[in-house]
PDB file of N, CA and C in Angstrom:
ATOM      1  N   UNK A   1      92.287 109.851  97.492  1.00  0.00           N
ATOM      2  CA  UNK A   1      92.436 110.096  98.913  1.00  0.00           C
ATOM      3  C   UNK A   1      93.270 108.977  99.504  1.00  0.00           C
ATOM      4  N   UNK A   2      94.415 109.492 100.167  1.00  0.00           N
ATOM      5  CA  UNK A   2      95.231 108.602 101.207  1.00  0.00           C
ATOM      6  C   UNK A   2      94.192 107.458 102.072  1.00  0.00           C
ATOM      7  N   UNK A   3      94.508 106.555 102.594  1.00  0.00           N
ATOM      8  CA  UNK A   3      94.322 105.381 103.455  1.00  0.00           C
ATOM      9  C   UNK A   3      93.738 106.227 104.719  1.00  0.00           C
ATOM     10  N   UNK A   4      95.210 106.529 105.264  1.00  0.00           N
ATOM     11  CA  UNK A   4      95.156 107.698 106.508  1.00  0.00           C
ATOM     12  C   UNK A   4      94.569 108.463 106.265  1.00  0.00           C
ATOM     13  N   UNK A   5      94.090 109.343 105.355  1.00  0.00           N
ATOM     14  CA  UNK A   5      93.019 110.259 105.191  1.00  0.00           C
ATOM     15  C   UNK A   5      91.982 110.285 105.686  1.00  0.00           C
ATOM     16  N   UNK A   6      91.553 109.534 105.090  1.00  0.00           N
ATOM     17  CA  UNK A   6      90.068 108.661 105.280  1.00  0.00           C
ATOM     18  C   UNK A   6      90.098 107.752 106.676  1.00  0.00           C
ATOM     19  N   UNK A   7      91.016 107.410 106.858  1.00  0.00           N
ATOM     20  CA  UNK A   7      90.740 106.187 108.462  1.00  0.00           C
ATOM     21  C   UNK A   7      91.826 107.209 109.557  1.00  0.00           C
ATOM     22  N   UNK A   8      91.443 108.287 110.188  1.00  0.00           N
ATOM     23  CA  UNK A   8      92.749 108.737 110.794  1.00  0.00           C
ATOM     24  C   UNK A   8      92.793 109.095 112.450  1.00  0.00           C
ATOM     25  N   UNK A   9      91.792 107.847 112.536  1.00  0.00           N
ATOM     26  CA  UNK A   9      91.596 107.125 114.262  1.00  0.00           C
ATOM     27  C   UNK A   9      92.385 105.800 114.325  1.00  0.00           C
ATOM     28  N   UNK A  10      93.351 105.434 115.534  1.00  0.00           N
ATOM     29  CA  UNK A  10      93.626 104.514 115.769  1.00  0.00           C
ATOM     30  C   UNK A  10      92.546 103.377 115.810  1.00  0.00           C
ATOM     31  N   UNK A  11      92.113 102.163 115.466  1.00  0.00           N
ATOM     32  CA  UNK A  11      91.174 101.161 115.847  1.00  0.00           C
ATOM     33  C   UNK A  11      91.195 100.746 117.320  1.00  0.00           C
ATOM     34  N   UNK A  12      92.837 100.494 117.907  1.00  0.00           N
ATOM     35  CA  UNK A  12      92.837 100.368 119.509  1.00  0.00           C
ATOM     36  C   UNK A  12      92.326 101.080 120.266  1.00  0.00           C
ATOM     37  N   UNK A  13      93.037 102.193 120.358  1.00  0.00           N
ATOM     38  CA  UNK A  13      92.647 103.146 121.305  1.00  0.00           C
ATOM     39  C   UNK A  13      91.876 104.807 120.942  1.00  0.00           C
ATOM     40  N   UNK A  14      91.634 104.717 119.557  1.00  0.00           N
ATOM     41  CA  UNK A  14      91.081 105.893 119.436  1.00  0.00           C
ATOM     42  C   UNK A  14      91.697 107.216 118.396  1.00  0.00           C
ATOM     43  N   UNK A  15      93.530 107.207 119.226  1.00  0.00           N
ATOM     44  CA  UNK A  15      94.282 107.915 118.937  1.00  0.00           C
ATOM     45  C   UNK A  15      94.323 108.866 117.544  1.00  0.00           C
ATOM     46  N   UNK A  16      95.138 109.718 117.412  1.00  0.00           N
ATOM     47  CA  UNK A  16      95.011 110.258 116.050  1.00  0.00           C
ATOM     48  C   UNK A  16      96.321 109.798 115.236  1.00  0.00           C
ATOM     49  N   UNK A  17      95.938 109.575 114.211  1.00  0.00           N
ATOM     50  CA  UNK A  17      97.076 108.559 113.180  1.00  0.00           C
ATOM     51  C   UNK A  17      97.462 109.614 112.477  1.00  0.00           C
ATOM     52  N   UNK A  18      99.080 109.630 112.347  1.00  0.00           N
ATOM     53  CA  UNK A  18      99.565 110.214 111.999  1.00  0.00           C
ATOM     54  C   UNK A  18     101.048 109.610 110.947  1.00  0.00           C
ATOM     55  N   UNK A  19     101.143 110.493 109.599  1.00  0.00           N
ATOM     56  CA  UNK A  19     102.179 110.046 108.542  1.00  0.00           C
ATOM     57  C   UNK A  19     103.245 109.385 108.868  1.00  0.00           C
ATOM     58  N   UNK A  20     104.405 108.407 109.098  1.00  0.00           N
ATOM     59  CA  UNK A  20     105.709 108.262 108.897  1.00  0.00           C
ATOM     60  C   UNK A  20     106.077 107.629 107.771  1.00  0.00           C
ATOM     61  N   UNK A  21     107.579 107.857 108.237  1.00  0.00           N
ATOM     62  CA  UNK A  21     108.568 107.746 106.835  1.00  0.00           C
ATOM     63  C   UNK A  21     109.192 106.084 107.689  1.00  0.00           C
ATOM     64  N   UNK A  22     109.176 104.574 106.534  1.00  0.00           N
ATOM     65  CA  UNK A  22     109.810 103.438 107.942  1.00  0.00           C
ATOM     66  C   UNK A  22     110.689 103.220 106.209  1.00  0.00           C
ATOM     67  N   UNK A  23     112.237 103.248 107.008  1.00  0.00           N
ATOM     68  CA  UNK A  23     113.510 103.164 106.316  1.00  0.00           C
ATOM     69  C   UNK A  23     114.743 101.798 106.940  1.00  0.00           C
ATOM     70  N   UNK A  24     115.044 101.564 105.794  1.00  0.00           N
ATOM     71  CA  UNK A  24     115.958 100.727 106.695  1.00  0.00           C
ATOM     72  C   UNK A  24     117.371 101.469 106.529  1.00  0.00           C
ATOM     73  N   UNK A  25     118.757 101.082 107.476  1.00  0.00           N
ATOM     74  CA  UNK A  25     119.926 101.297 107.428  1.00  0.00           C
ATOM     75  C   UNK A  25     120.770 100.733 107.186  1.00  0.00           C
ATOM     76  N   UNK A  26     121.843 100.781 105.920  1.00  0.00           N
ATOM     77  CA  UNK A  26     122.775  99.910 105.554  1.00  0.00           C
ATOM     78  C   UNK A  26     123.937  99.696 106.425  1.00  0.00           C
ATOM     79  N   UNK A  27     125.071  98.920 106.414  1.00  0.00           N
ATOM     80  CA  UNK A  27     125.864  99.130 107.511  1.00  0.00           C
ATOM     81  C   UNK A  27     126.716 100.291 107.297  1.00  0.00           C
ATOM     82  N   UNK A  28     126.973 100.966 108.285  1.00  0.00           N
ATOM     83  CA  UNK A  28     128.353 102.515 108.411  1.00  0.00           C
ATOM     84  C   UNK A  28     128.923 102.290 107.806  1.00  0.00           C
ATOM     85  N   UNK A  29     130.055 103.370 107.333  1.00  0.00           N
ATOM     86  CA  UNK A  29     131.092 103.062 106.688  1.00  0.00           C
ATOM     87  C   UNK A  29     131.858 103.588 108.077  1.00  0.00           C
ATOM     88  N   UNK A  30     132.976 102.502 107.882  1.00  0.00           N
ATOM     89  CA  UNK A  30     134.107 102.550 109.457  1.00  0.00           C
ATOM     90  C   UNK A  30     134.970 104.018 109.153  1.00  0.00           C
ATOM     91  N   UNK A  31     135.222 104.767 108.150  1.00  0.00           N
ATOM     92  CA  UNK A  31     136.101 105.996 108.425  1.00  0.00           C
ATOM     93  C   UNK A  31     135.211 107.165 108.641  1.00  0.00           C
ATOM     94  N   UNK A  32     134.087 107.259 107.859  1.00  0.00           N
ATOM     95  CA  UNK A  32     133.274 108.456 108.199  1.00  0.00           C
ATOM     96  C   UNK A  32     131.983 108.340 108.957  1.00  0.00           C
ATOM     97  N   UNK A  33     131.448 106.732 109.214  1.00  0.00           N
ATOM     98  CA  UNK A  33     130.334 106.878 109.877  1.00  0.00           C
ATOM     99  C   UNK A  33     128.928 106.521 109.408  1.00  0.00           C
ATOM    100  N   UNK A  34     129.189 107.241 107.883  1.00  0.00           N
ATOM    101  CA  UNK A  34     128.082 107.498 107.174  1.00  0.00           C
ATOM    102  C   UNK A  34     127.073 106.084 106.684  1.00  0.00           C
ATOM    103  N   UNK A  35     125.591 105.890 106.579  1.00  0.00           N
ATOM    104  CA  UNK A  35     125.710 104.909 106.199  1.00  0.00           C
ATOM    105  C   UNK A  35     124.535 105.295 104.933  1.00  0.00           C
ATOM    106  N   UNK A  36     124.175 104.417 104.173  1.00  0.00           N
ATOM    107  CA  UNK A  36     122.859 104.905 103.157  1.00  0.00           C
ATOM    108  C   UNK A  36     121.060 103.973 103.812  1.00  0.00           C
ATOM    109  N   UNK A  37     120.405 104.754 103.945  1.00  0.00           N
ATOM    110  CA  UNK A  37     119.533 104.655 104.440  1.00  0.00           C
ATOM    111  C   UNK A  37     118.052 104.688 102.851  1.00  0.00           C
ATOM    112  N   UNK A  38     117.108 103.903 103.145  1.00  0.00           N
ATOM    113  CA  UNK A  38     116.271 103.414 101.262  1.00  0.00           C
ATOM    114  C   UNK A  38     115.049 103.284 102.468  1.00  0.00           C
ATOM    115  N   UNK A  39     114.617 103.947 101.959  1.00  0.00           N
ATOM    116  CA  UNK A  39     113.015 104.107 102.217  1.00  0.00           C
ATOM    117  C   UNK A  39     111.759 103.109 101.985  1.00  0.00           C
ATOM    118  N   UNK A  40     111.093 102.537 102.990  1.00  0.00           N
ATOM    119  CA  UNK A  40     110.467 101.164 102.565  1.00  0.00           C
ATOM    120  C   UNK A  40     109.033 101.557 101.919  1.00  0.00           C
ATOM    121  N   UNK A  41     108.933 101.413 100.562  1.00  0.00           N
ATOM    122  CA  UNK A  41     107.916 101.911  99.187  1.00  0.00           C
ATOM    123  C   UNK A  41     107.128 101.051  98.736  1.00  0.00           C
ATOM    124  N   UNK A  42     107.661  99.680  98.662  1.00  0.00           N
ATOM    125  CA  UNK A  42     106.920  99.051  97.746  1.00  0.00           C
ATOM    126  C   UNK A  42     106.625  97.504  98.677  1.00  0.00           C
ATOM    127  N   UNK A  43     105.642  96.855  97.967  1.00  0.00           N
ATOM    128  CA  UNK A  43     105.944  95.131  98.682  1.00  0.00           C
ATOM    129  C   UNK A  43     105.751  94.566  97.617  1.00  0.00           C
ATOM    130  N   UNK A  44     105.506  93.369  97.425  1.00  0.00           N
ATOM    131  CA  UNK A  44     105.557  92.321  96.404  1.00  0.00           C
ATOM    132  C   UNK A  44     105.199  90.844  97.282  1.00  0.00           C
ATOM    133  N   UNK A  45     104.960  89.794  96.457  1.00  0.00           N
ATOM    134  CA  UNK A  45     104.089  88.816  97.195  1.00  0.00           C
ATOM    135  C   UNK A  45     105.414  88.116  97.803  1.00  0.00           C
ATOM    136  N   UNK A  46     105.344  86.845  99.085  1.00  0.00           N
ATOM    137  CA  UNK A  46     106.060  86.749  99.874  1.00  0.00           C
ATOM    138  C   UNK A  46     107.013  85.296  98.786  1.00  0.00           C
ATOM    139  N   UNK A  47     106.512  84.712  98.094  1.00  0.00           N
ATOM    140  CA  UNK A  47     107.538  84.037  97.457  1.00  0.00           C
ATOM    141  C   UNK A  47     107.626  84.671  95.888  1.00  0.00           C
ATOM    142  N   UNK A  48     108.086  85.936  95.889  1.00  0.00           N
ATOM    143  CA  UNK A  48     108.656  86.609  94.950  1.00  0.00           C
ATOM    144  C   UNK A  48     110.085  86.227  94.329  1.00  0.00           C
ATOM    145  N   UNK A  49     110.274  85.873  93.083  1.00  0.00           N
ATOM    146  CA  UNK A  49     111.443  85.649  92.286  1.00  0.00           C
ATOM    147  C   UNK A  49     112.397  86.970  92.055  1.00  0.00           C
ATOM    148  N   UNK A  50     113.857  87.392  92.138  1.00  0.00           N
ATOM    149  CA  UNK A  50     114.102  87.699  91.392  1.00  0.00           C
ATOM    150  C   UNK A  50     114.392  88.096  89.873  1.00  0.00           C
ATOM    151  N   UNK A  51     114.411  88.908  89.205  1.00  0.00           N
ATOM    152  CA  UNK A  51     114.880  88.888  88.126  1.00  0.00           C
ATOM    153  C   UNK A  51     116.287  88.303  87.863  1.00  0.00           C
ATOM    154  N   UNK A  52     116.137  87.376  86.814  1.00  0.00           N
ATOM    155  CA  UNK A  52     117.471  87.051  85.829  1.00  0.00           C
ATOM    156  C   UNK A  52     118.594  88.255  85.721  1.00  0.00           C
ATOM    157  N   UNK A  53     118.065  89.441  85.555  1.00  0.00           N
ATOM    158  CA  UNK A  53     119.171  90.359  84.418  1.00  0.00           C
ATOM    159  C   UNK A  53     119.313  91.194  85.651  1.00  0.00           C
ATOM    160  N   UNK A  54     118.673  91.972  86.263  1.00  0.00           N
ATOM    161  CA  UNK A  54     118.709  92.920  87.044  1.00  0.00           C
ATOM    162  C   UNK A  54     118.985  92.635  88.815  1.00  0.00           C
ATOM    163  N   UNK A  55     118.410  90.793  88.859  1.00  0.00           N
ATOM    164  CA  UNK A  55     118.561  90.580  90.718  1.00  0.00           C
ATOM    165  C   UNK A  55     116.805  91.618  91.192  1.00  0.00           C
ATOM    166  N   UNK A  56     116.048  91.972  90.574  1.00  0.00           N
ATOM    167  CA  UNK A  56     115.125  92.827  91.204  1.00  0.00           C
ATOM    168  C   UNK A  56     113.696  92.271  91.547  1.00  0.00           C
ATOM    169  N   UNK A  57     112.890  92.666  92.661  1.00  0.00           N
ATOM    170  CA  UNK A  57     111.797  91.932  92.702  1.00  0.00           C
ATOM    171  C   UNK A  57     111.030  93.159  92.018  1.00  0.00           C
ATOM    172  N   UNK A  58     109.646  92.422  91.629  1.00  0.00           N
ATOM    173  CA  UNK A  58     108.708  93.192  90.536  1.00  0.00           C
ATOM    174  C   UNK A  58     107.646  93.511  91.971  1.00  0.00           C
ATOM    175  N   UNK A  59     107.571  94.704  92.077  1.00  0.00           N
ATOM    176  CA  UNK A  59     106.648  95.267  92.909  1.00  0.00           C
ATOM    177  C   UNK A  59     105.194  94.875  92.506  1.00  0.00           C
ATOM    178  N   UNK A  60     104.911  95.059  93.999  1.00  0.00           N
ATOM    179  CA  UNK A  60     102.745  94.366  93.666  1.00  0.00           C
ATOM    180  C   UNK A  60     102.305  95.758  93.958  1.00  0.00           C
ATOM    181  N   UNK A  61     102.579  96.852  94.712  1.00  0.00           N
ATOM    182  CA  UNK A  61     102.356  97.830  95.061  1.00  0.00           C
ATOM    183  C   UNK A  61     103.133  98.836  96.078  1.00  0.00           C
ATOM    184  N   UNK A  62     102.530  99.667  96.379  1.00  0.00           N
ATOM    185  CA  UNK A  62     103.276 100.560  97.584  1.00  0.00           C
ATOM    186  C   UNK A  62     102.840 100.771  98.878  1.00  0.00           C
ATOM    187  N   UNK A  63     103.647 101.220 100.034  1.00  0.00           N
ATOM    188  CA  UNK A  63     103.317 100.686 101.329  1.00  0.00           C
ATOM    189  C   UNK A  63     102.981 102.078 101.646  1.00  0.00           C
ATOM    190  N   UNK A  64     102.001 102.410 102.673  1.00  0.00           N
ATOM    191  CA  UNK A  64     101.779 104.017 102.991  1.00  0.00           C
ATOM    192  C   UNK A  64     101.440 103.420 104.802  1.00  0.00           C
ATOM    193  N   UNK A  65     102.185 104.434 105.039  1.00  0.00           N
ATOM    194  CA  UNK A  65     102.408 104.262 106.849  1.00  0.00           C
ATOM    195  C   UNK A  65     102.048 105.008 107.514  1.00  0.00           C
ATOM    196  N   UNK A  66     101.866 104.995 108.685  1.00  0.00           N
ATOM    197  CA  UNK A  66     101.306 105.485 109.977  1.00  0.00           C
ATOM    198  C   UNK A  66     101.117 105.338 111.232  1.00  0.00           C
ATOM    199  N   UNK A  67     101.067 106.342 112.251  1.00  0.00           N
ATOM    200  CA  UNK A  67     101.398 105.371 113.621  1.00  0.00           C
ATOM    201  C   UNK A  67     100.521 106.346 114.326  1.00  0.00           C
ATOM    202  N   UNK A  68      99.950 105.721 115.486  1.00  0.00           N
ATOM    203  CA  UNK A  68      99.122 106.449 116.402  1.00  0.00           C
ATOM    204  C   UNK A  68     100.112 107.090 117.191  1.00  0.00           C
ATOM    205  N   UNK A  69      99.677 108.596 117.266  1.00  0.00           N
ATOM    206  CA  UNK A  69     100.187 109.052 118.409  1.00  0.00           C
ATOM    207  C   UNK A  69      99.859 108.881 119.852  1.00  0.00           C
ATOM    208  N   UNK A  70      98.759 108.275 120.099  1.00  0.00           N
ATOM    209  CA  UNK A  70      98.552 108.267 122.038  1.00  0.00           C
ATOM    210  C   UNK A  70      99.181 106.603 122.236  1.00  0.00           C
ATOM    211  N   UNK A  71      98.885 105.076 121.324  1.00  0.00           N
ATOM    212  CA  UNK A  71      99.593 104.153 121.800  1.00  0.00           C
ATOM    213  C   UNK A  71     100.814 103.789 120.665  1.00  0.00           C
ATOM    214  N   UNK A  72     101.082 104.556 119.520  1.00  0.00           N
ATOM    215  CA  UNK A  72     102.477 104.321 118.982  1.00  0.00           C
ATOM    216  C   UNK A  72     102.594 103.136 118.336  1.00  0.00           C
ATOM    217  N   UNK A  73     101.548 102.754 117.604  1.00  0.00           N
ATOM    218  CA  UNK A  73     101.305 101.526 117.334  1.00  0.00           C
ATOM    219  C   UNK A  73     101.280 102.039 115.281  1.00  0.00           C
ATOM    220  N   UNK A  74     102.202 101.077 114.646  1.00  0.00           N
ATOM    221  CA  UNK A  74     102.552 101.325 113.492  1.00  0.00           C
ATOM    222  C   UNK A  74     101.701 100.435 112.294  1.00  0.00           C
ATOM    223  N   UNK A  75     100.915 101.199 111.600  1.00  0.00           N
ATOM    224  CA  UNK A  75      99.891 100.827 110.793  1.00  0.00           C
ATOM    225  C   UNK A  75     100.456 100.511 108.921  1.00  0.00           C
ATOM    226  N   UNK A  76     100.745  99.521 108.557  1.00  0.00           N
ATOM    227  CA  UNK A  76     100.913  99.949 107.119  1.00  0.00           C
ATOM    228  C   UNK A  76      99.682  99.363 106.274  1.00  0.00           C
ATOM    229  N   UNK A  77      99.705 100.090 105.354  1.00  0.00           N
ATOM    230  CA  UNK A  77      98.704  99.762 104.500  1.00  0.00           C
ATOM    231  C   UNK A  77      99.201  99.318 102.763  1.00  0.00           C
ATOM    232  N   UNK A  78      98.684  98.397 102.519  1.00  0.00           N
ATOM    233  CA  UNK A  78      99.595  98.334 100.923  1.00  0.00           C
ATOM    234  C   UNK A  78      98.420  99.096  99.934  1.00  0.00           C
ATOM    235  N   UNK A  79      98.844  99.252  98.912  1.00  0.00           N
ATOM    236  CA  UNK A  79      98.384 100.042  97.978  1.00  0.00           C
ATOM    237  C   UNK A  79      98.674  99.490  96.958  1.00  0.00           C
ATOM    238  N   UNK A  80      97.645  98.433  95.821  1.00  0.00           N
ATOM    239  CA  UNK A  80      97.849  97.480  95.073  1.00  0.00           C
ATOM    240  C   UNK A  80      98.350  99.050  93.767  1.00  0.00           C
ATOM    241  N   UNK A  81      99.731  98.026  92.614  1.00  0.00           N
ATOM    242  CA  UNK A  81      99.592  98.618  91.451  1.00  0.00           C
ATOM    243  C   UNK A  81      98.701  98.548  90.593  1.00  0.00           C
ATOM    244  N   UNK A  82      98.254  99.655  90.063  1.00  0.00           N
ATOM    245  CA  UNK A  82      97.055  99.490  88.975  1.00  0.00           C
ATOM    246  C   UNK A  82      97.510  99.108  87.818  1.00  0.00           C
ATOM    247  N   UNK A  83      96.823  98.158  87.180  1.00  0.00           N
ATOM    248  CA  UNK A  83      96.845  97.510  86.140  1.00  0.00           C
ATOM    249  C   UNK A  83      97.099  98.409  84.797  1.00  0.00           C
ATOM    250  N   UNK A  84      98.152  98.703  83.781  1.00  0.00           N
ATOM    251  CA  UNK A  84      98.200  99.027  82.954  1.00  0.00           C
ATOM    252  C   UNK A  84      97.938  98.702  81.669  1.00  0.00           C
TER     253      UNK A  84
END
């Protein structure tokens, strides 16, 4: 069961919590506009190393989001990786 599933009252005000998608935007490209937009999935601890070979941080888990609809207030929750 989802986070939001299970908790799907705002704590402030009550509200009903509801799914979003939180993305970031790369810069446009100047002839068409277009830009690429990556979906925010994962976190990792705050003094995280890159990798040597790849430049990549090693994820701690995944982020699952939500925002009240009556005060609009944006909830994330992390979601540790399970141990393999």
């Amino acid at each position: 069961m989802s986070h939001t599933a299970s908790h799907n009252a705002c704590p402030d005000c009550g509200g009903l919590l509801q799914g979003i998608a939180l993305f970031g935007r790369g810069p446009s490209n100047p002839l068409s506009g277009a830009a690429i937009d990556t979906a925010v999935l994962y976190y990792t601890d705050a003094g995280a190393k890159r990798s040597r070979w790849l430049e990549m941080l090693e994820e701690q888990g995944t982020v699952e989001t939500s925002m009240c609809t009556a005060c609009h207030r944006i909830f994330l929750y992390g979601i540790p990786r399970r141990s393999t």
